[in-house]
PDB file of N, CA and C in Angstrom:
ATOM      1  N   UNK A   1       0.831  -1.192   0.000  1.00  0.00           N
ATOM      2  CA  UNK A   1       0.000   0.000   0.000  1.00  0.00           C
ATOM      3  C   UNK A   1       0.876   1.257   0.000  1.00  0.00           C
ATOM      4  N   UNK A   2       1.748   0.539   0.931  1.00  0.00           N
ATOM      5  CA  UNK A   2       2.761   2.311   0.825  1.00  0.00           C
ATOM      6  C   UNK A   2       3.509   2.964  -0.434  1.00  0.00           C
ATOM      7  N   UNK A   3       3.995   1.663  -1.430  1.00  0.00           N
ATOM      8  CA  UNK A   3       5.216   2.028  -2.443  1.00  0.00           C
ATOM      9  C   UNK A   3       3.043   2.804  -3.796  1.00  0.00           C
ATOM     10  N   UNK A   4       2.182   2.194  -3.466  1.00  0.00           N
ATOM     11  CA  UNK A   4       1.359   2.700  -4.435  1.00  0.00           C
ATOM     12  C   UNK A   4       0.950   4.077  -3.724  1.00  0.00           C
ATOM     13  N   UNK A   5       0.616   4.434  -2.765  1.00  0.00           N
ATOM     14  CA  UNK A   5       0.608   5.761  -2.515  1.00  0.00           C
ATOM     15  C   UNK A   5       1.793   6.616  -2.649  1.00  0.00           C
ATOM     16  N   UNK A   6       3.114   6.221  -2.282  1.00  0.00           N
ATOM     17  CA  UNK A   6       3.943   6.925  -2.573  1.00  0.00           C
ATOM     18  C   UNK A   6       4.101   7.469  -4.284  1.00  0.00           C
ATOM     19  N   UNK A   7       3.808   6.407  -5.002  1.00  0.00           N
ATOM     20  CA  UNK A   7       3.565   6.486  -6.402  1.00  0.00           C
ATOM     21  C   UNK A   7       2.926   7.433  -7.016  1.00  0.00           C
ATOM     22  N   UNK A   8       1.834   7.577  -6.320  1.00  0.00           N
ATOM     23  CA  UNK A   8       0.429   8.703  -6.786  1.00  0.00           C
ATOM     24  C   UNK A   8       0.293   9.802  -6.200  1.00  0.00           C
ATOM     25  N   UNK A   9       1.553  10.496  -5.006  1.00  0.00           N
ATOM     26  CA  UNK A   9       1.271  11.179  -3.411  1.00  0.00           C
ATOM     27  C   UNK A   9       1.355  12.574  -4.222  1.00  0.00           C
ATOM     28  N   UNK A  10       1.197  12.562  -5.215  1.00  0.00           N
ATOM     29  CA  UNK A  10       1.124  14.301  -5.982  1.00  0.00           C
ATOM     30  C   UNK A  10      -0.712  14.244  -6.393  1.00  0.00           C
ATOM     31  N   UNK A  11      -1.051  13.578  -6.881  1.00  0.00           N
ATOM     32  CA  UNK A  11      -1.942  13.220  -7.239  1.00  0.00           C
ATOM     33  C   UNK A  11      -3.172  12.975  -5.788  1.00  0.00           C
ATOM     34  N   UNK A  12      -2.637  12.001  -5.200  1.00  0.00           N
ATOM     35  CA  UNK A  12      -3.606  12.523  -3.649  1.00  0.00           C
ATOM     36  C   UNK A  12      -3.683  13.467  -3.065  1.00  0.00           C
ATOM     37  N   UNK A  13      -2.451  14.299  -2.898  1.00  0.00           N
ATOM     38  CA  UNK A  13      -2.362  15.286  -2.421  1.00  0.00           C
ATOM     39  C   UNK A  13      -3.133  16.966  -3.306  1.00  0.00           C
ATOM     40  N   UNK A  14      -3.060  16.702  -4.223  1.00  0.00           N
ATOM     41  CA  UNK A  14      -4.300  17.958  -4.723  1.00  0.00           C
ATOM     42  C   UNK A  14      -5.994  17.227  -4.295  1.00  0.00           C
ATOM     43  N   UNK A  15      -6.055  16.247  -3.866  1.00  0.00           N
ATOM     44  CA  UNK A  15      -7.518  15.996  -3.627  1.00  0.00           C
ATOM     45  C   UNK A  15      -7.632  15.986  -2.521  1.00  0.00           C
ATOM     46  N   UNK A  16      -6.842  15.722  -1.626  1.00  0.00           N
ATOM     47  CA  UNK A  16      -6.965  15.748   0.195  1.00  0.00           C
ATOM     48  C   UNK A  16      -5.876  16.903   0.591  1.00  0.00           C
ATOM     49  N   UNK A  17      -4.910  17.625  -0.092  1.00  0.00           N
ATOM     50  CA  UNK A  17      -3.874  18.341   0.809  1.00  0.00           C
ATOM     51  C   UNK A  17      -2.695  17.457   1.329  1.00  0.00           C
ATOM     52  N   UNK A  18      -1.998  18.356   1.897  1.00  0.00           N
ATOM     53  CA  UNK A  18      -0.771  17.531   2.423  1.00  0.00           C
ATOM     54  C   UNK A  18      -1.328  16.504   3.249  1.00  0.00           C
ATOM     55  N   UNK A  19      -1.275  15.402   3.242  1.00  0.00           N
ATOM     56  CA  UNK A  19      -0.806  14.488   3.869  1.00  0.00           C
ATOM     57  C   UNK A  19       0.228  13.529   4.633  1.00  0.00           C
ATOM     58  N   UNK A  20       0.183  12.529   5.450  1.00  0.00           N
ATOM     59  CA  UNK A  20       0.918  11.336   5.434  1.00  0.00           C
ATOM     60  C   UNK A  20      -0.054  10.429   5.829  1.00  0.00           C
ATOM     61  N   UNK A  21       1.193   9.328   5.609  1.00  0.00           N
ATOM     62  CA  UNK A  21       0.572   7.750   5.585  1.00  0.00           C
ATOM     63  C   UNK A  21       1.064   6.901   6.774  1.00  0.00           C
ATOM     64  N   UNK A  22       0.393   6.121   7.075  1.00  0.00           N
ATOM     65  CA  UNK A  22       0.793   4.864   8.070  1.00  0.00           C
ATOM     66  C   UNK A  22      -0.194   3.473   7.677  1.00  0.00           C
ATOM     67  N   UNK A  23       0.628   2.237   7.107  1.00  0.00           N
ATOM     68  CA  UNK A  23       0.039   1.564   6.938  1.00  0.00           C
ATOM     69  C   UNK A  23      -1.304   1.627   6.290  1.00  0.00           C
ATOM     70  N   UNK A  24      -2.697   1.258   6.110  1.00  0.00           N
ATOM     71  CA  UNK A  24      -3.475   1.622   5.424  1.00  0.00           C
ATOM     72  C   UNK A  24      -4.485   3.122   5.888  1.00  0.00           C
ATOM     73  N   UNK A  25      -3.552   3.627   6.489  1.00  0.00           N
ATOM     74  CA  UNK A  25      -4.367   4.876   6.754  1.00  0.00           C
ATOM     75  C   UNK A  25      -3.520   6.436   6.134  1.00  0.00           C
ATOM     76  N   UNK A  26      -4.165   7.061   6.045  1.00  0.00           N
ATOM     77  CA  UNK A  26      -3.877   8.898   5.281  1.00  0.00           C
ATOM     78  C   UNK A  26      -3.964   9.724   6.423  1.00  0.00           C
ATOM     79  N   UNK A  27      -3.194  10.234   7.115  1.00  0.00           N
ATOM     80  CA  UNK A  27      -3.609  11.267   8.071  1.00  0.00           C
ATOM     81  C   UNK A  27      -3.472  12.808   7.125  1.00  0.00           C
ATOM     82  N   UNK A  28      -4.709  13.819   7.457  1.00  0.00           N
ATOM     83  CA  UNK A  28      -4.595  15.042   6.986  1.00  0.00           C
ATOM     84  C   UNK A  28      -5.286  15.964   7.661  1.00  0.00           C
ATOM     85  N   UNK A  29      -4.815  17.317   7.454  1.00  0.00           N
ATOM     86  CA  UNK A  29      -5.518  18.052   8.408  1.00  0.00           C
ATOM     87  C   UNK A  29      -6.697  18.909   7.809  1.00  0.00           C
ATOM     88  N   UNK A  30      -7.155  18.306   6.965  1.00  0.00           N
ATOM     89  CA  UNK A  30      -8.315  18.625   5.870  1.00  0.00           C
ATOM     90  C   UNK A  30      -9.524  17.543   6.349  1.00  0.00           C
ATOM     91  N   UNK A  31     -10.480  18.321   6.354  1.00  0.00           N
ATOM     92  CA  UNK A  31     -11.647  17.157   6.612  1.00  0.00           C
ATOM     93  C   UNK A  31     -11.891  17.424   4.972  1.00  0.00           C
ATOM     94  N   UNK A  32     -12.312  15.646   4.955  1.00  0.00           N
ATOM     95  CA  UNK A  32     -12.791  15.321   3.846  1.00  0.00           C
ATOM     96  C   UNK A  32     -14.673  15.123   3.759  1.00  0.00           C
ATOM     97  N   UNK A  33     -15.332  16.048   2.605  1.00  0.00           N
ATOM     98  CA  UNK A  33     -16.494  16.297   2.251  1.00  0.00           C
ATOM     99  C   UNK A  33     -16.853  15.070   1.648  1.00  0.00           C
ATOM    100  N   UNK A  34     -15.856  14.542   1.120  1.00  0.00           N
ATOM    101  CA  UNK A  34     -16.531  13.580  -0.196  1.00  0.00           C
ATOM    102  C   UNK A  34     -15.609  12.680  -0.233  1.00  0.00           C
ATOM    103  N   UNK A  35     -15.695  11.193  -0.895  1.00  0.00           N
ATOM    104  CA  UNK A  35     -15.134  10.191  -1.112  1.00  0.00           C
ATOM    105  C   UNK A  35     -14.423  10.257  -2.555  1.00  0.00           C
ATOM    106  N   UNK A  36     -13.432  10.392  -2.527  1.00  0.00           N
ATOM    107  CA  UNK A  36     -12.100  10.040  -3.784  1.00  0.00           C
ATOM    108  C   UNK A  36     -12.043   8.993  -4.071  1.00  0.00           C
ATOM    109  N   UNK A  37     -11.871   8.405  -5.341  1.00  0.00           N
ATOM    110  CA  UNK A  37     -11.618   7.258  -5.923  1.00  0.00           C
ATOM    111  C   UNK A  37     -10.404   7.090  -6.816  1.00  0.00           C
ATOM    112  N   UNK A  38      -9.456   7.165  -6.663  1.00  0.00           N
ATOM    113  CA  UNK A  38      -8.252   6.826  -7.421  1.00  0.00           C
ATOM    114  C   UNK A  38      -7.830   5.562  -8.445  1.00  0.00           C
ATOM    115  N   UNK A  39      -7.903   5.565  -9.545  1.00  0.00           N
ATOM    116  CA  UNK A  39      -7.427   4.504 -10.446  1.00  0.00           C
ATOM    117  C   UNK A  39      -5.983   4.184 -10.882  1.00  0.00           C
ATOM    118  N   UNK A  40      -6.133   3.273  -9.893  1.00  0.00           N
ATOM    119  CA  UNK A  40      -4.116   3.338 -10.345  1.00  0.00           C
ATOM    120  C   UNK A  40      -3.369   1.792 -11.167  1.00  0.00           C
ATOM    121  N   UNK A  41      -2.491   1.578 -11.483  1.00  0.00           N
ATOM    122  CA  UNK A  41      -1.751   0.022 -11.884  1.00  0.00           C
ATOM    123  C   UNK A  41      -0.946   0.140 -11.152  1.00  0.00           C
ATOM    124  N   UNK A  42      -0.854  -1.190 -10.947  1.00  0.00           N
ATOM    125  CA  UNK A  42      -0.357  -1.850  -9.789  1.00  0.00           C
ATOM    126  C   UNK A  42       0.390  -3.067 -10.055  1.00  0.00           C
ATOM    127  N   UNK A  43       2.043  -3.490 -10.476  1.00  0.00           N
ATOM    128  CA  UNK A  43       2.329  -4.623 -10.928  1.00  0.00           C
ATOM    129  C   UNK A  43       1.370  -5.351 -12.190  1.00  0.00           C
ATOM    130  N   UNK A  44       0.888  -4.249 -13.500  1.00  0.00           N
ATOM    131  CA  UNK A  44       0.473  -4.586 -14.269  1.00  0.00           C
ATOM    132  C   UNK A  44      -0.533  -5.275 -13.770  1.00  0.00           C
ATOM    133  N   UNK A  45      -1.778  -4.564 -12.959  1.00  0.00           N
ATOM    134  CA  UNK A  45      -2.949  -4.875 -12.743  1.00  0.00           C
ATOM    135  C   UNK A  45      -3.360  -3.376 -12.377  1.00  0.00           C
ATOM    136  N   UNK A  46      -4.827  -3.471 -12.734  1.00  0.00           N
ATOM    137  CA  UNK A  46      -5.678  -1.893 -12.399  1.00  0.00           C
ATOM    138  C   UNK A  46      -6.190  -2.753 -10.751  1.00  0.00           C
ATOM    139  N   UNK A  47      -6.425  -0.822 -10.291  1.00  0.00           N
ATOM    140  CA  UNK A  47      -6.991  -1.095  -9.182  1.00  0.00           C
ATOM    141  C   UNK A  47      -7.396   0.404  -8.746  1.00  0.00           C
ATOM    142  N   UNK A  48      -7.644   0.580  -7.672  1.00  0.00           N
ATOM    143  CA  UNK A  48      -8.712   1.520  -7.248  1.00  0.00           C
ATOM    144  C   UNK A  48      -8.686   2.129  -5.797  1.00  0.00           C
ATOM    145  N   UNK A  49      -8.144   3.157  -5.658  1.00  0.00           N
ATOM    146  CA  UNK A  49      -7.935   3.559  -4.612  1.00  0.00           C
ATOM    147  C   UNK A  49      -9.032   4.375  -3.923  1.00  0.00           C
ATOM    148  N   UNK A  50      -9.462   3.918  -2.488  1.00  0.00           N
ATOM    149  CA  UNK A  50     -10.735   5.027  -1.934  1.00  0.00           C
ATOM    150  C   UNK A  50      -9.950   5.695  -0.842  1.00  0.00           C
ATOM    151  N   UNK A  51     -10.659   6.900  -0.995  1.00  0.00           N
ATOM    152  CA  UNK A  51      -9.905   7.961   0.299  1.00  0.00           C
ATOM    153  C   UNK A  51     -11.042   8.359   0.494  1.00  0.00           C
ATOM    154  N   UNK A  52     -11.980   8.011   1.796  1.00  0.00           N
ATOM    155  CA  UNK A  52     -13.215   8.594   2.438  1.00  0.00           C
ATOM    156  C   UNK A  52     -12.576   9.062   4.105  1.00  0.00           C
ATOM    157  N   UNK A  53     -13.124   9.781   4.053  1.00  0.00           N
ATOM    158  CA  UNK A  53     -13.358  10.109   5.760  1.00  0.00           C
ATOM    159  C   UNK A  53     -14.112   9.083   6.858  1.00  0.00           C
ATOM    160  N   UNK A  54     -13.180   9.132   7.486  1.00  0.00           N
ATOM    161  CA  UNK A  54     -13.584   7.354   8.865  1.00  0.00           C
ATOM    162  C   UNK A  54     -13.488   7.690   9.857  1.00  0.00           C
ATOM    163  N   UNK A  55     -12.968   8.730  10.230  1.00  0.00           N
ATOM    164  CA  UNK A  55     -12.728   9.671  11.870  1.00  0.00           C
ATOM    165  C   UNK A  55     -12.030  10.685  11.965  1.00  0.00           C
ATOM    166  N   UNK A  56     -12.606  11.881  12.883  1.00  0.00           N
ATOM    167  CA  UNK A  56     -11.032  12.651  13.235  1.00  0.00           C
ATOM    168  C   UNK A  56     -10.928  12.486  14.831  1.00  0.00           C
ATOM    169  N   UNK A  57      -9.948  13.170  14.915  1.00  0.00           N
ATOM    170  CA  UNK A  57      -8.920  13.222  16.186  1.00  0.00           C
ATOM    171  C   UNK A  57      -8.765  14.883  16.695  1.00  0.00           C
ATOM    172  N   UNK A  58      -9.726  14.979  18.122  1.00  0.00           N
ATOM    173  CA  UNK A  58      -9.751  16.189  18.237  1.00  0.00           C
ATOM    174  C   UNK A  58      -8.994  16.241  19.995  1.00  0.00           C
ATOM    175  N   UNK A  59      -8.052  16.224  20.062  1.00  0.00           N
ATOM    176  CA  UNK A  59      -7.375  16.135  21.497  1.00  0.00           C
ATOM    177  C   UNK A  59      -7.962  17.626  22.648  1.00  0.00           C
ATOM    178  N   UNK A  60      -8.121  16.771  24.009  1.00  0.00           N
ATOM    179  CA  UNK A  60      -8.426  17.751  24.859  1.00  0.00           C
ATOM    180  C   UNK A  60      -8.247  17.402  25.865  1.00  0.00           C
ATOM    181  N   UNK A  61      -6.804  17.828  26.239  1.00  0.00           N
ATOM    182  CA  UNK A  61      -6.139  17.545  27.463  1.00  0.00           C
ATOM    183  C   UNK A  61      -6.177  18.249  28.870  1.00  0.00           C
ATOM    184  N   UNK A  62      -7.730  18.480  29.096  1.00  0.00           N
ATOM    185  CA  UNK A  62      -8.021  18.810  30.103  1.00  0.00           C
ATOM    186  C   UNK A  62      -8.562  17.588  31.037  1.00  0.00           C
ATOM    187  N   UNK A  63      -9.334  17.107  30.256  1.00  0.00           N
ATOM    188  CA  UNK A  63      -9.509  15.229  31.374  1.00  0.00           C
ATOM    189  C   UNK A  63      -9.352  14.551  30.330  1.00  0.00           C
ATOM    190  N   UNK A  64      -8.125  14.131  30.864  1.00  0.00           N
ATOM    191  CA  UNK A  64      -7.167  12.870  29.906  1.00  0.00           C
ATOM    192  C   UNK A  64      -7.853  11.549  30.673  1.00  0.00           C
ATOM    193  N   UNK A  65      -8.672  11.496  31.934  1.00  0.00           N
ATOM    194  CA  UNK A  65      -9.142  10.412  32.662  1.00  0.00           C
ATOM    195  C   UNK A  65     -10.548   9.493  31.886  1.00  0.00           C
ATOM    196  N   UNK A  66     -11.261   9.983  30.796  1.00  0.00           N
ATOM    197  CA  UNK A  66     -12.257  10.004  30.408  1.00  0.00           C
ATOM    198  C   UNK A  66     -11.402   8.797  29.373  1.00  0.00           C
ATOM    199  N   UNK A  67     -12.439   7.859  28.820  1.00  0.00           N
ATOM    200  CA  UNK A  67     -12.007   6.709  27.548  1.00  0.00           C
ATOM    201  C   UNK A  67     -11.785   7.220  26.512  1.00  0.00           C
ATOM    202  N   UNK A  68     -12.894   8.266  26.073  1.00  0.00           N
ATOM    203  CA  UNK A  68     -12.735   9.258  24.604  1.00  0.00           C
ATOM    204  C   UNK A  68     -11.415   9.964  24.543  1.00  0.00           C
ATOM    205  N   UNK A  69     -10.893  10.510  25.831  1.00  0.00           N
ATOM    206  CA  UNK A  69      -9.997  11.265  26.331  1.00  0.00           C
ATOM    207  C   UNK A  69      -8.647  10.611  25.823  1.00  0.00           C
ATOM    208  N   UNK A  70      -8.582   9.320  26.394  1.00  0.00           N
ATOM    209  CA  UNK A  70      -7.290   8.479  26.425  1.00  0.00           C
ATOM    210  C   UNK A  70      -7.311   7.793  24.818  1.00  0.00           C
ATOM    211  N   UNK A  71      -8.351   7.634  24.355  1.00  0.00           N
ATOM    212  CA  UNK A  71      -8.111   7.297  22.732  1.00  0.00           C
ATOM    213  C   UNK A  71      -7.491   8.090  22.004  1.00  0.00           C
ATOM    214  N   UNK A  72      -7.799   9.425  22.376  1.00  0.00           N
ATOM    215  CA  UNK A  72      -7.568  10.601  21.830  1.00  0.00           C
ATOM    216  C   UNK A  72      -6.124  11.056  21.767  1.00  0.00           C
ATOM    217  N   UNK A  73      -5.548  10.512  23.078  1.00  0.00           N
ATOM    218  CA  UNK A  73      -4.126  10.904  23.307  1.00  0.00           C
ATOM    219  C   UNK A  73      -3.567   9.505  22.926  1.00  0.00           C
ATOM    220  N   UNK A  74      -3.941   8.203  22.634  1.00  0.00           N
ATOM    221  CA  UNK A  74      -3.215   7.398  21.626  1.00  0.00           C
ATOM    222  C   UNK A  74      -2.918   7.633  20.239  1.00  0.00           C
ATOM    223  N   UNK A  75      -4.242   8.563  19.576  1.00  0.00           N
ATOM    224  CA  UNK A  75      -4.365   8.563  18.404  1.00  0.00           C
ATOM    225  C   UNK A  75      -3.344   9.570  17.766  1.00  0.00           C
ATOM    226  N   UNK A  76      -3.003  10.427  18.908  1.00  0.00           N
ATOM    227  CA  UNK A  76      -2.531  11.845  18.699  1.00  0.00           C
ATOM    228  C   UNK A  76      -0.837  11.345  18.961  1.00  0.00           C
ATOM    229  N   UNK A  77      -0.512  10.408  20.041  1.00  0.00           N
ATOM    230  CA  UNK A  77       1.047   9.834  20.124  1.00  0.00           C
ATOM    231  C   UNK A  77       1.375   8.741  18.775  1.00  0.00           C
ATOM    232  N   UNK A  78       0.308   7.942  17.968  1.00  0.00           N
ATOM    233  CA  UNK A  78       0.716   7.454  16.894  1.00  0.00           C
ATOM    234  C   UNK A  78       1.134   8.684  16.010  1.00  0.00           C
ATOM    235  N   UNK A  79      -0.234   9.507  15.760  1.00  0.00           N
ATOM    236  CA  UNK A  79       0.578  10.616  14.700  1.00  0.00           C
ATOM    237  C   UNK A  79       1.723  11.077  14.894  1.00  0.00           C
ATOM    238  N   UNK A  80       2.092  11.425  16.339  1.00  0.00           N
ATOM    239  CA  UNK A  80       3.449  11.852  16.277  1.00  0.00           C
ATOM    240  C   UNK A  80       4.516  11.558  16.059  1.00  0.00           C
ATOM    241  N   UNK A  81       4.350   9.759  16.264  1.00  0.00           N
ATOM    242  CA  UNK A  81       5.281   9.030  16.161  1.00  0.00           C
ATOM    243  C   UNK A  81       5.303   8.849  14.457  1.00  0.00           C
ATOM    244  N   UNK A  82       4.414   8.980  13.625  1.00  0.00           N
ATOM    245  CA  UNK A  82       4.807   8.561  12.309  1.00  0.00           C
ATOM    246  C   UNK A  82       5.553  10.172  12.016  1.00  0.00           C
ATOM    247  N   UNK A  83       5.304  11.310  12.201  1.00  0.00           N
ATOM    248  CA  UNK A  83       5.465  12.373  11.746  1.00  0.00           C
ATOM    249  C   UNK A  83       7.174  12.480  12.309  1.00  0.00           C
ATOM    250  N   UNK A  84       7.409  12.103  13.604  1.00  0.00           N
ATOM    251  CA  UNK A  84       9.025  12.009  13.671  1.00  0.00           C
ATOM    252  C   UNK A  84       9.758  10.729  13.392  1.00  0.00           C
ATOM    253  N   UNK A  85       9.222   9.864  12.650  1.00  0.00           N
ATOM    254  CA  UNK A  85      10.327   8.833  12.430  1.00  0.00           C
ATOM    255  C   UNK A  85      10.197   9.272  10.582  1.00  0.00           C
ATOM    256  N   UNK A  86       9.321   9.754   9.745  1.00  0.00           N
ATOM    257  CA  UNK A  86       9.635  10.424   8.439  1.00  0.00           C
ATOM    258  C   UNK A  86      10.101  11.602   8.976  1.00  0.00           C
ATOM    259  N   UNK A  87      10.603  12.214   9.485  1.00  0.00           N
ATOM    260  CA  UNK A  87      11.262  13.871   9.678  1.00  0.00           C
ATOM    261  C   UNK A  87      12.267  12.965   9.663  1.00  0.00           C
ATOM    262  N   UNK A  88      12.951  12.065  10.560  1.00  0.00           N
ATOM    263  CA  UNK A  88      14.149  11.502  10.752  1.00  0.00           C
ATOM    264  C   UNK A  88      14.453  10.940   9.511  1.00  0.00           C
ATOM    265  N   UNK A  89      13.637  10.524   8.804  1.00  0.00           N
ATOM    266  CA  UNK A  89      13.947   9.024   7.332  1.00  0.00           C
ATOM    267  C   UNK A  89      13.812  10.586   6.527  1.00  0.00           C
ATOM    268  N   UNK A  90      13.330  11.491   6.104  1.00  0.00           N
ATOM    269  CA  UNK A  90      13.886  12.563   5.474  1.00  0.00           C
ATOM    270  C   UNK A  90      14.860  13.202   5.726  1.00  0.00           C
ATOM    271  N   UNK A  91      15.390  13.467   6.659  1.00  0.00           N
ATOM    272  CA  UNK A  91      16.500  14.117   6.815  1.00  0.00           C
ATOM    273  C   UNK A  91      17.781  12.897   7.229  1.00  0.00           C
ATOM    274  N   UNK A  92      17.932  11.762   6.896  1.00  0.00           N
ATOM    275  CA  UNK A  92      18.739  11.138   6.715  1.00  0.00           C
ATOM    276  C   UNK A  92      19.528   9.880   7.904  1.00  0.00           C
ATOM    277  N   UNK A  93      18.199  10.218   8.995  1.00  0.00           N
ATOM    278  CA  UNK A  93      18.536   9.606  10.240  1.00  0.00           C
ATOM    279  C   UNK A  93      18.255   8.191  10.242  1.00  0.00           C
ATOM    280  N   UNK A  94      18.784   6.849  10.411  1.00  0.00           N
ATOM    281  CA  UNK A  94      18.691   5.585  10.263  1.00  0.00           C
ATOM    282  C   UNK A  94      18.107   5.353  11.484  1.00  0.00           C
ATOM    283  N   UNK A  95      16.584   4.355  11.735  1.00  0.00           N
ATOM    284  CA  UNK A  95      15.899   3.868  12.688  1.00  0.00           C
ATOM    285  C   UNK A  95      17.076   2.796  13.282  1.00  0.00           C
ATOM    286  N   UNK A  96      16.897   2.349  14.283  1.00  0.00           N
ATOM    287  CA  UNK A  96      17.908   1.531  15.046  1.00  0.00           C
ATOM    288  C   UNK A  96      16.906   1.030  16.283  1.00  0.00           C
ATOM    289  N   UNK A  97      16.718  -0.374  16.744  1.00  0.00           N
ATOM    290  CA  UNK A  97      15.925  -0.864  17.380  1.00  0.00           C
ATOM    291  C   UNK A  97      14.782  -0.843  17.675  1.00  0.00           C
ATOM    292  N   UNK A  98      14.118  -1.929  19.010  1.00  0.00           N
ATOM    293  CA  UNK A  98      12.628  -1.950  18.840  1.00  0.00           C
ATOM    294  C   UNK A  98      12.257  -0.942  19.185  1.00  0.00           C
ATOM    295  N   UNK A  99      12.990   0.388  20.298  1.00  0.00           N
ATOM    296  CA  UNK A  99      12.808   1.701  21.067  1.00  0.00           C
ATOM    297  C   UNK A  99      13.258   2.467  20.009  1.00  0.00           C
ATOM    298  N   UNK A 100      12.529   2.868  19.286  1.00  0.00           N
ATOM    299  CA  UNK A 100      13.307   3.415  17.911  1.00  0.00           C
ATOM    300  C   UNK A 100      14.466   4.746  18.536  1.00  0.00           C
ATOM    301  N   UNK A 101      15.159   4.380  17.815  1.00  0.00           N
ATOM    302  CA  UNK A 101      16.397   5.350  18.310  1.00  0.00           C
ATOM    303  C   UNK A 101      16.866   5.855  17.030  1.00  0.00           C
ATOM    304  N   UNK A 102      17.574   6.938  16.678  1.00  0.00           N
ATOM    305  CA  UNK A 102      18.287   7.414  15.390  1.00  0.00           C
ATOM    306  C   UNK A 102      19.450   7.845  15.332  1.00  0.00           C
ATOM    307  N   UNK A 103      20.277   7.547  14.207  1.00  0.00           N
ATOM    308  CA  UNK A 103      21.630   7.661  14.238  1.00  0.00           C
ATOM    309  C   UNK A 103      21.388   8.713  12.654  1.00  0.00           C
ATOM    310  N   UNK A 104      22.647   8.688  12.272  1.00  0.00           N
ATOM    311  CA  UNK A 104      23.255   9.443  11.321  1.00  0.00           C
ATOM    312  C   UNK A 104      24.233   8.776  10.895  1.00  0.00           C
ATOM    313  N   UNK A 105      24.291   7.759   9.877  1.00  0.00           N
ATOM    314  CA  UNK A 105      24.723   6.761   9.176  1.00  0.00           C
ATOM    315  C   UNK A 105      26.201   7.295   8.847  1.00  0.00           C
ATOM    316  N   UNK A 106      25.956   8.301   8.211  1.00  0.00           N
ATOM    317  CA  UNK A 106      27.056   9.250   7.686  1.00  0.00           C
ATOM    318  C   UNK A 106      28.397   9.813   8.601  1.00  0.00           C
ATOM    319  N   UNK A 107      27.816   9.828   9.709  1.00  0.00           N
ATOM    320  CA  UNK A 107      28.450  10.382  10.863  1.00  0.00           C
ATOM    321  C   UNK A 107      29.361   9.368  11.883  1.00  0.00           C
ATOM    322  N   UNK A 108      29.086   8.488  11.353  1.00  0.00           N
ATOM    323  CA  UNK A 108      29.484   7.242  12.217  1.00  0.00           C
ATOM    324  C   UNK A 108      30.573   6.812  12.090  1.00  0.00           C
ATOM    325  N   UNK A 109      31.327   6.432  13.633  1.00  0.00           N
ATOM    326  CA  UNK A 109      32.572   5.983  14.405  1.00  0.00           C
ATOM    327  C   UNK A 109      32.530   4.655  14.199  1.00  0.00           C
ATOM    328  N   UNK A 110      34.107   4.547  14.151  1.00  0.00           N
ATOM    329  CA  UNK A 110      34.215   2.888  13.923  1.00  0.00           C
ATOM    330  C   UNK A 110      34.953   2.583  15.609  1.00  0.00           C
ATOM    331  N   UNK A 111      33.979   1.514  16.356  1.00  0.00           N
ATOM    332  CA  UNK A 111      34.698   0.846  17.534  1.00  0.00           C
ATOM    333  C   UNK A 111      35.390  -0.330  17.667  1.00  0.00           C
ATOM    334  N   UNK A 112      36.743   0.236  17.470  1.00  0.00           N
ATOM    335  CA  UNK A 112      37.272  -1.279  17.263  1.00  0.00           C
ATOM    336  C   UNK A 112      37.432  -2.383  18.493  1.00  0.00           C
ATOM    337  N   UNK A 113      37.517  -1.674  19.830  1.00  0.00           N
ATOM    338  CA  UNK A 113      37.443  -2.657  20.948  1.00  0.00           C
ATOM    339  C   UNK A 113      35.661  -3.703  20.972  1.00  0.00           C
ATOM    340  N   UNK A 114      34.505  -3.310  20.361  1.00  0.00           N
ATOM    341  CA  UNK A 114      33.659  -3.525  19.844  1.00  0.00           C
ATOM    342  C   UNK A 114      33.654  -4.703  19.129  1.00  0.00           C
ATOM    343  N   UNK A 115      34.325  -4.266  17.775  1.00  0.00           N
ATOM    344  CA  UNK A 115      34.405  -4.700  16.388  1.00  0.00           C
ATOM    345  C   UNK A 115      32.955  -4.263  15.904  1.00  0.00           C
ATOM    346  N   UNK A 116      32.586  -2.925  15.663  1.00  0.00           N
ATOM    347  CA  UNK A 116      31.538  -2.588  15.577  1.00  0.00           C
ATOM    348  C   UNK A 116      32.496  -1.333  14.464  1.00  0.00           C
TER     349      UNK A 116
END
């Protein structure tokens, strides 16, 4: 899903605005009026892309104690988390473990007591 949106992301993006992606979802800060239908090929097959509106995310961190409350502040720590690990993968920073951590590939020491 990702390498075909990345494919078309000029093309989505005049119908929804800037966006990003995570897995099968579009985050944008555009509410969407209407349902998009995209026709795209795909490994020499057609196919069909829908971009409808399914929820937004309106954070209000005054009672974080409430269920709506605490969804709200999951939904809002995923976005953040996709929005700084592409700031990092754009600007050239390499993910590194399950605690995602970032390096600078480029920048990097050789440890030889290591062998690293």
């Amino acid at each position: 899903m990702e390498k075909i949106v990345n494919k078309n992301d000029k093309r989505i993006e005049l119908l929804v605005g800037k966006f990003f992606q995570s897995g099968f979802n579009i985050w944008t800060t555009q509410q969407l009026s209407e349902t998009y239908f995209i026709d795209v090929k795909w490994m020499g097959q057609k196919a069909r892309l829908k971009i409808d509106h399914v929820g937004q995310y309106i954070v209000n961190t005054s009672d974080i104690h409430d269920a709506s409350s605490r969804q709200d502040c999951q939904a809002m720590s995923q976005i953040l988390n996709i929005i700084v690990k592409q700031a990092m993968s754009e600007t050239g920073m390499i993910q590194f473990g399950n605690r995602p951590k970032f390096f600078d590939d480029k920048s990097a020491i050789n440890v030889e007591t290591l062998n690293m």
